[in-house]
Structures are given as C-alpha cells and as structure tokens.
C-alpha atoms as a PDB file:
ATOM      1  CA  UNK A   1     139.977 -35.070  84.635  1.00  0.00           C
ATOM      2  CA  UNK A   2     136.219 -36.385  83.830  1.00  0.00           C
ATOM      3  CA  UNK A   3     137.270 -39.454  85.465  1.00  0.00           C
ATOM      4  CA  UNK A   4     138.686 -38.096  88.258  1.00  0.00           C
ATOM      5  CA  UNK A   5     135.719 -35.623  88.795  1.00  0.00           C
ATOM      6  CA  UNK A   6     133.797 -38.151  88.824  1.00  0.00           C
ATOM      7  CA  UNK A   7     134.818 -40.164  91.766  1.00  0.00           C
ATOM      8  CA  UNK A   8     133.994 -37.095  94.150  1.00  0.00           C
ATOM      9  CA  UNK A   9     133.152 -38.259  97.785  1.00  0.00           C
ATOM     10  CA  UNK A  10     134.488 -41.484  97.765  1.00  0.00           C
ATOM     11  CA  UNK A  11     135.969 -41.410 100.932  1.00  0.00           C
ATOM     12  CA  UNK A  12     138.011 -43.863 103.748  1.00  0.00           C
ATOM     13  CA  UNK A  13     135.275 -45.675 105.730  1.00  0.00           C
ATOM     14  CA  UNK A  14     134.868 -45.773 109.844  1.00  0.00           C
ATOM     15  CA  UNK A  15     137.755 -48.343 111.444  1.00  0.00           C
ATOM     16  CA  UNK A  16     136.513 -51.810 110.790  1.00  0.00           C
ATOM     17  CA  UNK A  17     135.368 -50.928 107.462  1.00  0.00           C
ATOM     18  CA  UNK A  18     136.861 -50.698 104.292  1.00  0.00           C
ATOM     19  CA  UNK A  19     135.523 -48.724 100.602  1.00  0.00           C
ATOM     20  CA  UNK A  20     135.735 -51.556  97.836  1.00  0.00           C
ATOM     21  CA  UNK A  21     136.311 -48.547  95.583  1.00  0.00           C
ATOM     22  CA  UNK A  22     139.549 -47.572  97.244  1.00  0.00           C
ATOM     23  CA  UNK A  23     140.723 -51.176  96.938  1.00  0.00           C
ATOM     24  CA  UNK A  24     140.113 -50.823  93.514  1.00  0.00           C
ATOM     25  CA  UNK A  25     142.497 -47.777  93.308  1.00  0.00           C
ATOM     26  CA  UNK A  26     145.261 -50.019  95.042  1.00  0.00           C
ATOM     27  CA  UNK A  27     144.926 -52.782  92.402  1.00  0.00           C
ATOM     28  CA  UNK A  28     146.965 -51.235  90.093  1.00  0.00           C
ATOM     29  CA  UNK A  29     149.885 -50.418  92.623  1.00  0.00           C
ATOM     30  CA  UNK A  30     152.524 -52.702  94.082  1.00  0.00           C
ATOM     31  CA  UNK A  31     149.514 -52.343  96.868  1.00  0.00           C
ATOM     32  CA  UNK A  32     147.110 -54.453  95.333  1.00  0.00           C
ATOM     33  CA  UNK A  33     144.903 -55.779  97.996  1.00  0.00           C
ATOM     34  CA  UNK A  34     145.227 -53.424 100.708  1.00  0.00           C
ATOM     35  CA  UNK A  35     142.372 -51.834 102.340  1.00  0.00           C
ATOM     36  CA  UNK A  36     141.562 -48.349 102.518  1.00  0.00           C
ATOM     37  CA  UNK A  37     143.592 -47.482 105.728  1.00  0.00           C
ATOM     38  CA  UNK A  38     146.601 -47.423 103.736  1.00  0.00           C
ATOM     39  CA  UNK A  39     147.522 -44.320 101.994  1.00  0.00           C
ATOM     40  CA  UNK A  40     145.906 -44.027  98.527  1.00  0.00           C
ATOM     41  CA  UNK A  41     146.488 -40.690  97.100  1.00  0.00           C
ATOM     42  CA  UNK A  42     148.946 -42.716  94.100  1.00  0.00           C
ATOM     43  CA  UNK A  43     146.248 -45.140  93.662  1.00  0.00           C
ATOM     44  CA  UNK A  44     143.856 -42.828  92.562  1.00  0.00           C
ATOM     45  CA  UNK A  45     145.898 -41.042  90.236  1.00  0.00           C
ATOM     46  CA  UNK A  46     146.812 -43.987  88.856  1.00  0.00           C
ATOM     47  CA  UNK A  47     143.204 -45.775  88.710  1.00  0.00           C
ATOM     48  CA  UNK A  48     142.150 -42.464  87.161  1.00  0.00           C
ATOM     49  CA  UNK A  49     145.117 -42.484  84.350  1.00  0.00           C
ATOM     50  CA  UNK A  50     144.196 -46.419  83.954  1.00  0.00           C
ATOM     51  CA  UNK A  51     140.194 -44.969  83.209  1.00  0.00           C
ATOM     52  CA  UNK A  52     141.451 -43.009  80.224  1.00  0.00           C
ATOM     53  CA  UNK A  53     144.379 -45.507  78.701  1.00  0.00           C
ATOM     54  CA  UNK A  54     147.501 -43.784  80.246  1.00  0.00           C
ATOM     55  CA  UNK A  55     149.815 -45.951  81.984  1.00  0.00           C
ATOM     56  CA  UNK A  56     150.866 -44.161  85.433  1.00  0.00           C
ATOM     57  CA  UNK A  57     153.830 -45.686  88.045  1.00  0.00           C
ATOM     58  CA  UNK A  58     151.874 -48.443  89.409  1.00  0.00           C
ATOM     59  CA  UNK A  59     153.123 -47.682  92.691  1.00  0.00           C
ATOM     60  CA  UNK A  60     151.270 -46.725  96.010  1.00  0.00           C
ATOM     61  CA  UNK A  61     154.331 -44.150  96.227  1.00  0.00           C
ATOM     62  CA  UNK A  62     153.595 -40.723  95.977  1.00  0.00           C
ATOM     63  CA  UNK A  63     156.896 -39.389  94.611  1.00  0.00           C
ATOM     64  CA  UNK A  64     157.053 -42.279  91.864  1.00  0.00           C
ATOM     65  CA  UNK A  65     155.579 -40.122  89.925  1.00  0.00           C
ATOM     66  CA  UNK A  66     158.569 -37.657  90.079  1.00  0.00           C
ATOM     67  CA  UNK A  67     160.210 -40.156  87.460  1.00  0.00           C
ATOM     68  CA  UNK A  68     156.914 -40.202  85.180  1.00  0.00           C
ATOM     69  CA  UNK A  69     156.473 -38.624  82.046  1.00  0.00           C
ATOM     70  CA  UNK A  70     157.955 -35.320  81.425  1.00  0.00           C
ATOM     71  CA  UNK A  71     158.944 -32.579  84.064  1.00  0.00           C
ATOM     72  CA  UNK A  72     157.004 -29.435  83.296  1.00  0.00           C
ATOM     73  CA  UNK A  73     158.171 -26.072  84.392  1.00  0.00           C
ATOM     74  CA  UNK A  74     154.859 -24.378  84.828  1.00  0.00           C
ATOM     75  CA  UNK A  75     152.131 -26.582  85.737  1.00  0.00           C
ATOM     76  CA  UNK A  76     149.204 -26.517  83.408  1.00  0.00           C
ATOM     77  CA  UNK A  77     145.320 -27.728  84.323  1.00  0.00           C
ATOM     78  CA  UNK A  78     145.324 -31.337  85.179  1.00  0.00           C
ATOM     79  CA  UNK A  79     149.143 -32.283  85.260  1.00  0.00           C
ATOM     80  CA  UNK A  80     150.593 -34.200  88.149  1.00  0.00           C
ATOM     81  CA  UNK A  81     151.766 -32.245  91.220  1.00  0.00           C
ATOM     82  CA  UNK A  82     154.080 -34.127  93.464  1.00  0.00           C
ATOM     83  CA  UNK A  83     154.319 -32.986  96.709  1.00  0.00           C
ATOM     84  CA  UNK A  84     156.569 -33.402  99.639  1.00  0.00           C
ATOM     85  CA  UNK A  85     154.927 -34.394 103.194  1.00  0.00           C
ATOM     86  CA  UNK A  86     156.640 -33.996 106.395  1.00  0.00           C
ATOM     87  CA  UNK A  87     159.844 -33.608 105.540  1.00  0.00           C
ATOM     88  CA  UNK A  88     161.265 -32.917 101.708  1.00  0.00           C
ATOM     89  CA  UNK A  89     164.174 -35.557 102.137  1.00  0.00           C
ATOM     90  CA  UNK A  90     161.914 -38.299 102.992  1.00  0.00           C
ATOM     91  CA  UNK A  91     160.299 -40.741 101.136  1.00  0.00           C
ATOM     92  CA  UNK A  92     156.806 -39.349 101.918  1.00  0.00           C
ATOM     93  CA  UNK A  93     154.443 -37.717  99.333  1.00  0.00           C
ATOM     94  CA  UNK A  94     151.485 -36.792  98.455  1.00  0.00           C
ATOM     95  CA  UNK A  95     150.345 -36.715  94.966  1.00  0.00           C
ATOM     96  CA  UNK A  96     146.939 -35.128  92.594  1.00  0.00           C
ATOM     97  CA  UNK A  97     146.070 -33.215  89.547  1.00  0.00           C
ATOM     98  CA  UNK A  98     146.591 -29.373  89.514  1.00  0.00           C
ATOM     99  CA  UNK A  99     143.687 -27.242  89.484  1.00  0.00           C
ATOM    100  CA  UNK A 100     145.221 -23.815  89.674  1.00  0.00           C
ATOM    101  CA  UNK A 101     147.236 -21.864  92.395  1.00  0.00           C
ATOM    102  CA  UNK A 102     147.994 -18.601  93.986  1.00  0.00           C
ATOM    103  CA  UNK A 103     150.832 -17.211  95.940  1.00  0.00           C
ATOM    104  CA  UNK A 104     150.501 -19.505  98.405  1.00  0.00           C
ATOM    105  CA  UNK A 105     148.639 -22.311  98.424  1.00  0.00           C
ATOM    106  CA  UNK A 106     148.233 -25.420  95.301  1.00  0.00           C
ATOM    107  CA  UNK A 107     144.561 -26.885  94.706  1.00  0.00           C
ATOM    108  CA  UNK A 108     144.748 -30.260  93.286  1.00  0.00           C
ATOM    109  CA  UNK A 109     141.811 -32.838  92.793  1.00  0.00           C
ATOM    110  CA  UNK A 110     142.783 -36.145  94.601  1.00  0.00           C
ATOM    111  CA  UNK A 111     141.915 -38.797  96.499  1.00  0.00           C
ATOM    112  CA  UNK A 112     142.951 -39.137 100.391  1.00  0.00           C
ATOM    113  CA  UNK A 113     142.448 -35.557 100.722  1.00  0.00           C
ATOM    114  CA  UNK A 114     140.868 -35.133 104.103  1.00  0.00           C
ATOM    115  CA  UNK A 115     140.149 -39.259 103.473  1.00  0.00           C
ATOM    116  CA  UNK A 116     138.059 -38.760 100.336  1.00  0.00           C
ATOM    117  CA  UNK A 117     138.298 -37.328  96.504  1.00  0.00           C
ATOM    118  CA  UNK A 118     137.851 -34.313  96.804  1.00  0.00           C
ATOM    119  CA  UNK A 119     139.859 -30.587  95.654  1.00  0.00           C
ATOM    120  CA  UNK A 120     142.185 -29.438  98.329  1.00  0.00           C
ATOM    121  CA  UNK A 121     145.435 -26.917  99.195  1.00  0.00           C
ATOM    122  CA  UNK A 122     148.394 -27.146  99.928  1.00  0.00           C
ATOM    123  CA  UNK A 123     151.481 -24.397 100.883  1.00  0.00           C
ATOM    124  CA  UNK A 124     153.062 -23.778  97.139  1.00  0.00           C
ATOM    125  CA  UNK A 125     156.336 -24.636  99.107  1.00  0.00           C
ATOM    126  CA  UNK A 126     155.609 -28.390  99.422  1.00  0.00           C
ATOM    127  CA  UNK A 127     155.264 -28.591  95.380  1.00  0.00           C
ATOM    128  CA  UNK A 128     158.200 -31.142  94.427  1.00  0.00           C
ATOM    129  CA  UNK A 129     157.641 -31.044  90.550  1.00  0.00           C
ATOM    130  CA  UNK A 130     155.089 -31.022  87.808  1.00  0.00           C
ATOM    131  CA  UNK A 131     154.615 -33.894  85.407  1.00  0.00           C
ATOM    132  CA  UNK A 132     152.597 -34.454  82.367  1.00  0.00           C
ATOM    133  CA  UNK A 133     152.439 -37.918  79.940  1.00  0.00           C
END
C-alpha cells in the first residue's frame, strides 16, 4: 500500500497529452504502449504489485483479477476489490485496493478514479469479489 500511496495525484492529462507515468502502469499489461486515454485502473494495481515483487494478471482487464490469488470472504485492508461497471454480465470492471466500507458504499485506493490515484466509493453492490496473493 506504500507504493500505491505514493503515486497520489497522478492523474490522465488534457486531450492531446498523455502522463508518461500512466504508460508506465500499462507496460506491464497486454496494454503495453498505450497512452493514458485508455482505461488504467488494472495497470496500476498491477505496476503497484510489480513495486513490491508480487506478480499481478498482467492484463489491462479489470476482472482478471477475479482469477488471481485467493478469493477472500471478508475483505481485509489492502486486498483486491473487483468490481463490476455498467452491467455485472459484461466484461467491464473496475479494479483497487480496499480501504474499508460501510453499508453502502466501498473506498478503495486506485488509479483512474475520477482520472487520477486517488481513494474513492463505490455502491457495496458493484463488489464482484475480494482477492489477496
């Protein structure tokens, strides 16, 4: 979580402009060279993993990680939330590390949350799974 904490604020740049550091996420996903306009959420988490010696999906996929490490059935401080986005039988995700939750809402610390790294909610409905290395 250091790691992660640490990148706070890096964030999408203005159309027409890319963050290096984002592109540096994507390089170790099946993304690898894509700018920051592409969605990066599974980048950073597994950039951040990378930072730390834990091998994460390698994929720009946000429900990858639903097949990573072990399931939990309580989420503890840092794990990997998968979440669905849109609709639950699609392919679309988003993915971050749990901070803590409430009745209703997640908090995870990602990246692409509201474009940047940064702590942010989400319904506790959306929550696909909980995974931990």
């Amino acid at each position: 979580m250091t790691v992660a904490f640490a990148e706070r604020g890096v964030r999408t740049f203005a159309p027409g402009q890319s963050n290096p550091r984002v592109t540096e996420y994507h390089a170790l996903t099946n993304i690898r060279g894509y700018d920051d306009k592409a969605s990066w959420c599974s980048s950073f988490v597994n950039w951040s993993l990378a930072q730390v010696g834990i091998a994460g999906t390698n994929s720009a996929l946000a429900r990858s990680w639903l097949e990573w490490g072990t399931p939990l059935s309580e989420p503890v401080h840092g794990c990997i939330a998968v979440l669905t986005r849109d609709d639950p039988a699609s392919w679309k995700g988003h993915v971050g590390f749990f901070l803590r939750a409430d009745q209703e809402r997640v908090y995870l610390w990602g990246g692409n949350q509201l474009d940047e790294v940064r702590e942010h909610s989400y319904p506790v409905s959306t929550v696909l799974g909980y995974r931990w290395p």
